[in-house]
N, C-alpha and C. Protein backbone atom coordinates (compact mmCIF):
# COMPACT_ATOMS: atom_id res chain seq x y z
N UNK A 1 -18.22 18.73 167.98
CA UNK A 1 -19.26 17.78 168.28
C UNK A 1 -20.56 18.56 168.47
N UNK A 2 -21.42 18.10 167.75
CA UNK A 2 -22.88 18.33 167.98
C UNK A 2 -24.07 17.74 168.46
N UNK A 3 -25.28 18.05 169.05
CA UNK A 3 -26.06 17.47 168.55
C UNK A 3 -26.89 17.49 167.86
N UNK A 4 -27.05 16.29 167.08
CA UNK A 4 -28.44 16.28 166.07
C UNK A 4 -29.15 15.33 165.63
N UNK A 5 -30.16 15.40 164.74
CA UNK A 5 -30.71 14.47 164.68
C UNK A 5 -30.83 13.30 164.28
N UNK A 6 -31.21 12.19 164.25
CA UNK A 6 -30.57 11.05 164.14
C UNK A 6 -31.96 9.85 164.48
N UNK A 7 -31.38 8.28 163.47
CA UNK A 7 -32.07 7.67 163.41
C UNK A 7 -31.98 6.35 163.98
N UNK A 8 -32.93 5.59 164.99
CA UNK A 8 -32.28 4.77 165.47
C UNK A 8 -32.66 3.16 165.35
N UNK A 9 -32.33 2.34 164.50
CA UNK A 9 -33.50 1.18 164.09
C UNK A 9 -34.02 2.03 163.36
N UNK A 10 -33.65 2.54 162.16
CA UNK A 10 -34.71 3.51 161.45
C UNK A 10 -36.28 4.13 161.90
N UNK A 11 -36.05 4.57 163.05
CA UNK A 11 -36.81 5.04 163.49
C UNK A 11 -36.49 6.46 164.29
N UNK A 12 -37.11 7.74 163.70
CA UNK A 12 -36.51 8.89 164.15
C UNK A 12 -37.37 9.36 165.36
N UNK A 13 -38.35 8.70 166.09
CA UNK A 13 -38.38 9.05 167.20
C UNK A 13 -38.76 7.62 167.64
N UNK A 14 -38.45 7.81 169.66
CA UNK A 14 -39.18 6.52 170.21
C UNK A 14 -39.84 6.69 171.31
N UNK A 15 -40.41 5.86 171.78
CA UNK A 15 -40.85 5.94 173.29
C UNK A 15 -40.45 6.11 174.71
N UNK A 16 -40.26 7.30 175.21
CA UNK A 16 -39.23 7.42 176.27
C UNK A 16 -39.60 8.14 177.01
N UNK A 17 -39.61 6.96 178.31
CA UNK A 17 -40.07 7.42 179.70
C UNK A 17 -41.56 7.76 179.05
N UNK A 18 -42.52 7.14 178.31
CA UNK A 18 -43.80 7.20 178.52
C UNK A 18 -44.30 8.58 177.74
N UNK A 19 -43.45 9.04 176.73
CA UNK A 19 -43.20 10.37 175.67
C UNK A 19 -42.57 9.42 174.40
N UNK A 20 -43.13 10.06 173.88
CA UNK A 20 -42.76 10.08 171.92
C UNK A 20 -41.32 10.89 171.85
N UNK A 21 -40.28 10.71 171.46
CA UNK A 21 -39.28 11.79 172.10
C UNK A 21 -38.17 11.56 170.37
N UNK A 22 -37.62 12.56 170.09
CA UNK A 22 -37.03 12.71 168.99
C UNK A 22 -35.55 11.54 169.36
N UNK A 23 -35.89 11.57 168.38
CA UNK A 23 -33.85 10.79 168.54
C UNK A 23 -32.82 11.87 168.43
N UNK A 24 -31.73 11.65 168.83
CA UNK A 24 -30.75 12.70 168.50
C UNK A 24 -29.63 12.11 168.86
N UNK A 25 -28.31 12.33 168.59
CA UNK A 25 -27.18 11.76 168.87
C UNK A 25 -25.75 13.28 168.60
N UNK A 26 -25.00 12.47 169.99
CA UNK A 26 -23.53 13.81 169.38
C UNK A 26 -23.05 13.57 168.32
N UNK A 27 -22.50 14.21 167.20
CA UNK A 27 -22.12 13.90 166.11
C UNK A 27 -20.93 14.70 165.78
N UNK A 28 -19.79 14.35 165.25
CA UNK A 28 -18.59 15.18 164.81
C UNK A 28 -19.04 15.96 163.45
N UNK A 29 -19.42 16.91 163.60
CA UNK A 29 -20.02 17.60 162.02
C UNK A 29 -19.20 18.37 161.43
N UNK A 30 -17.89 18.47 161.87
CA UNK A 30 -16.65 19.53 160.64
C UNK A 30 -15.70 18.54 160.41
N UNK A 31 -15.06 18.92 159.26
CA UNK A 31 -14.48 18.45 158.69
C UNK A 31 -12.56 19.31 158.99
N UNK A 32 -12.04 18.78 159.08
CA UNK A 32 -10.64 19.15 159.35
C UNK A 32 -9.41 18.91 158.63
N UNK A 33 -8.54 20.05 158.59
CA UNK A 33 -7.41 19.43 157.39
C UNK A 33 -6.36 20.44 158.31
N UNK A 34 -5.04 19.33 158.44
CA UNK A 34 -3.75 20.29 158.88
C UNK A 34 -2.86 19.95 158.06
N UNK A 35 -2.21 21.25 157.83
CA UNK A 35 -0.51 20.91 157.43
C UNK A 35 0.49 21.51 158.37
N UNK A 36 1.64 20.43 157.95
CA UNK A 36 2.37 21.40 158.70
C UNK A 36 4.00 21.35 158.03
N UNK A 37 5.07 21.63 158.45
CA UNK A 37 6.37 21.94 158.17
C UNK A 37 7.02 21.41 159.55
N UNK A 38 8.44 20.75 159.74
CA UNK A 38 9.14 20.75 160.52
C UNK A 38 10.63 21.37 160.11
N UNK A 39 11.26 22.14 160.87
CA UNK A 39 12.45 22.31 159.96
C UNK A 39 13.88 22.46 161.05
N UNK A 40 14.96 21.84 160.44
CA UNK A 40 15.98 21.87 162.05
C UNK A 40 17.22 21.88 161.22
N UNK A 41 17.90 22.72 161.87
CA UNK A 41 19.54 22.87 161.28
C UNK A 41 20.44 22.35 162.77
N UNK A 42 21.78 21.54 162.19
CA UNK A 42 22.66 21.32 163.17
C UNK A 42 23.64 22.07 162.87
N UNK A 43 24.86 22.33 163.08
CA UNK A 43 26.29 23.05 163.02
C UNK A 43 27.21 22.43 164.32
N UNK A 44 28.14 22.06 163.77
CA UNK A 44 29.27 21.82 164.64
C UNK A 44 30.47 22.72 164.29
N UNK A 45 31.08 23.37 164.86
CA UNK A 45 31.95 24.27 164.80
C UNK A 45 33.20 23.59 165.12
N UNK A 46 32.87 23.27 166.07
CA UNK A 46 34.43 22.30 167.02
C UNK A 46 33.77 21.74 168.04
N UNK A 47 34.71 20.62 168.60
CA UNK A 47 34.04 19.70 169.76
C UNK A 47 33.35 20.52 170.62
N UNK A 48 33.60 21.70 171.02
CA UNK A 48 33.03 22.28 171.93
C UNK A 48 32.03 23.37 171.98
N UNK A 49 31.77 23.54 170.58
CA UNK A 49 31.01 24.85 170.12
C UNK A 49 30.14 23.84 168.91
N UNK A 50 28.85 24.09 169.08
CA UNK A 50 27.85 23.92 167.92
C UNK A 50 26.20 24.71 168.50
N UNK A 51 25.93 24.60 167.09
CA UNK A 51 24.59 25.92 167.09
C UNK A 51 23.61 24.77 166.23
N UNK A 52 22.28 24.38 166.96
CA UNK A 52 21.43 23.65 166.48
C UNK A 52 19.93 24.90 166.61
N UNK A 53 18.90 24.60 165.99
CA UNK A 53 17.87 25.20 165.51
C UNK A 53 16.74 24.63 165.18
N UNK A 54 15.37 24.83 165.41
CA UNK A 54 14.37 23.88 165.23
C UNK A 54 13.00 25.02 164.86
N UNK A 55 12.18 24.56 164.05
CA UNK A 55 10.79 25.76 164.14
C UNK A 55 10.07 24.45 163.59
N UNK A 56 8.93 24.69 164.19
CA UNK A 56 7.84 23.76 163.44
C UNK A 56 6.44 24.97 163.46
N UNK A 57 5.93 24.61 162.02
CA UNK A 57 4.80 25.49 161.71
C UNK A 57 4.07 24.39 161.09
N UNK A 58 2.76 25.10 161.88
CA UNK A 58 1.39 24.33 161.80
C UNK A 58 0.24 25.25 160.52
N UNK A 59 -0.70 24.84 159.84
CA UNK A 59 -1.42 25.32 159.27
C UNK A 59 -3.09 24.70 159.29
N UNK A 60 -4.40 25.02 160.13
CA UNK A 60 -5.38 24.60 159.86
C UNK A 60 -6.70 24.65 159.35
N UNK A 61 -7.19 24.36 158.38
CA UNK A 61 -8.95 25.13 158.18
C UNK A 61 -9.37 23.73 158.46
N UNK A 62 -11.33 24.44 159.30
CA UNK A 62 -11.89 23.65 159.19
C UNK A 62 -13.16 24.32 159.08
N UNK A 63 -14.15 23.26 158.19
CA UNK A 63 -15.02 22.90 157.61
C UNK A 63 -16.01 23.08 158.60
N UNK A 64 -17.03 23.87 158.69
CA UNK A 64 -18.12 24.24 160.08
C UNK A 64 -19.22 23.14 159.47
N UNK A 65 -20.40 23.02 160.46
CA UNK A 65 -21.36 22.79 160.10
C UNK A 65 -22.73 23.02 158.89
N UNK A 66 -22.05 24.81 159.20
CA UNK A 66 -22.89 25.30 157.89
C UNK A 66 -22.13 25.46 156.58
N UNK A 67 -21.33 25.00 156.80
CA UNK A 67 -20.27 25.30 155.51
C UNK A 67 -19.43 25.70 154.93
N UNK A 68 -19.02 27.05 156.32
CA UNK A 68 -18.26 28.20 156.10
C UNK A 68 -16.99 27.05 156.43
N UNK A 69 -15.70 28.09 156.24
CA UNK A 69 -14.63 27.58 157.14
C UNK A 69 -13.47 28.41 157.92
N UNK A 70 -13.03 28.09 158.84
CA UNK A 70 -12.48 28.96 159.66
C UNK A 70 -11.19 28.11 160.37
N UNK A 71 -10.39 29.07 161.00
CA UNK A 71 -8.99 28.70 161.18
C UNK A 71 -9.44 27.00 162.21
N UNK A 72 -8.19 26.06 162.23
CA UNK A 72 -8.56 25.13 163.07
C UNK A 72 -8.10 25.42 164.55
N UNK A 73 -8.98 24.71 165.83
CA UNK A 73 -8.65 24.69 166.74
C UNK A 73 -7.93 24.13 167.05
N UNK A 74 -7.30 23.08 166.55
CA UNK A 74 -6.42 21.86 166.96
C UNK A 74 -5.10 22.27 166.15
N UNK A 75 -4.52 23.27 165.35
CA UNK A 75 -3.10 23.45 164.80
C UNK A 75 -2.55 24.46 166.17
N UNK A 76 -1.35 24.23 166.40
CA UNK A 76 -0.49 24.67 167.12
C UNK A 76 -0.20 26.40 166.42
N UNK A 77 0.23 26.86 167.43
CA UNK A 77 0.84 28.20 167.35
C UNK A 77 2.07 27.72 166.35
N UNK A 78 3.01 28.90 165.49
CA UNK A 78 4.17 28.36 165.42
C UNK A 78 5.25 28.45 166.75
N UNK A 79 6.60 27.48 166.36
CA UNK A 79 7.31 27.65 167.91
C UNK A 79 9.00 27.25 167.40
N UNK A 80 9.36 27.06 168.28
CA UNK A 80 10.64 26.83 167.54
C UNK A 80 11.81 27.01 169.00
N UNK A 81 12.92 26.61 168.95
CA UNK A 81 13.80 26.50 169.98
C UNK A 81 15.13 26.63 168.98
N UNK A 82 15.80 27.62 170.14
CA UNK A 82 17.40 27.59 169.44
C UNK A 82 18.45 27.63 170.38
């Protein structure tokens, strides 16, 4: 989230508090893309013995303001339980 500039009633500045004052507004300015994978094995051996397994992997870029792009903040570490 940013701020920037912005138009309001098509008008990019207004009168405020007795000042000419720019408009501006927060704005979401990147763009975001995730993938990801889930993956899980069961095994039953016998009623009393089984081996289950789980990993989930995340993958994110995102899209900056100026254009570049860089890993996302919002994809998870990978993780997994066994």
């Amino acid at each position: 989230m940013v701020r920037r500039n912005f138009q309001l009633n098509g008008l990019d500045s207004i009168m405020y508090n007795g000042q000419m004052s720019q408009v501006q507004a927060i704005q979401n300015a990147a763009v975001a893309k995730n993938d990801g994978l889930q993956l899980g094995i069961e095994a039953k051996f016998s009623k009393s013995f089984s081996f289950s397994s789980d990993i989930n992997f995340q993958v994110g870029k995102e899209e900056l303001e100026n254009g570049t792009v860089s890993p996302s903040r919002h994809a998870v570490p990978t993780f997994g339980v066994s």
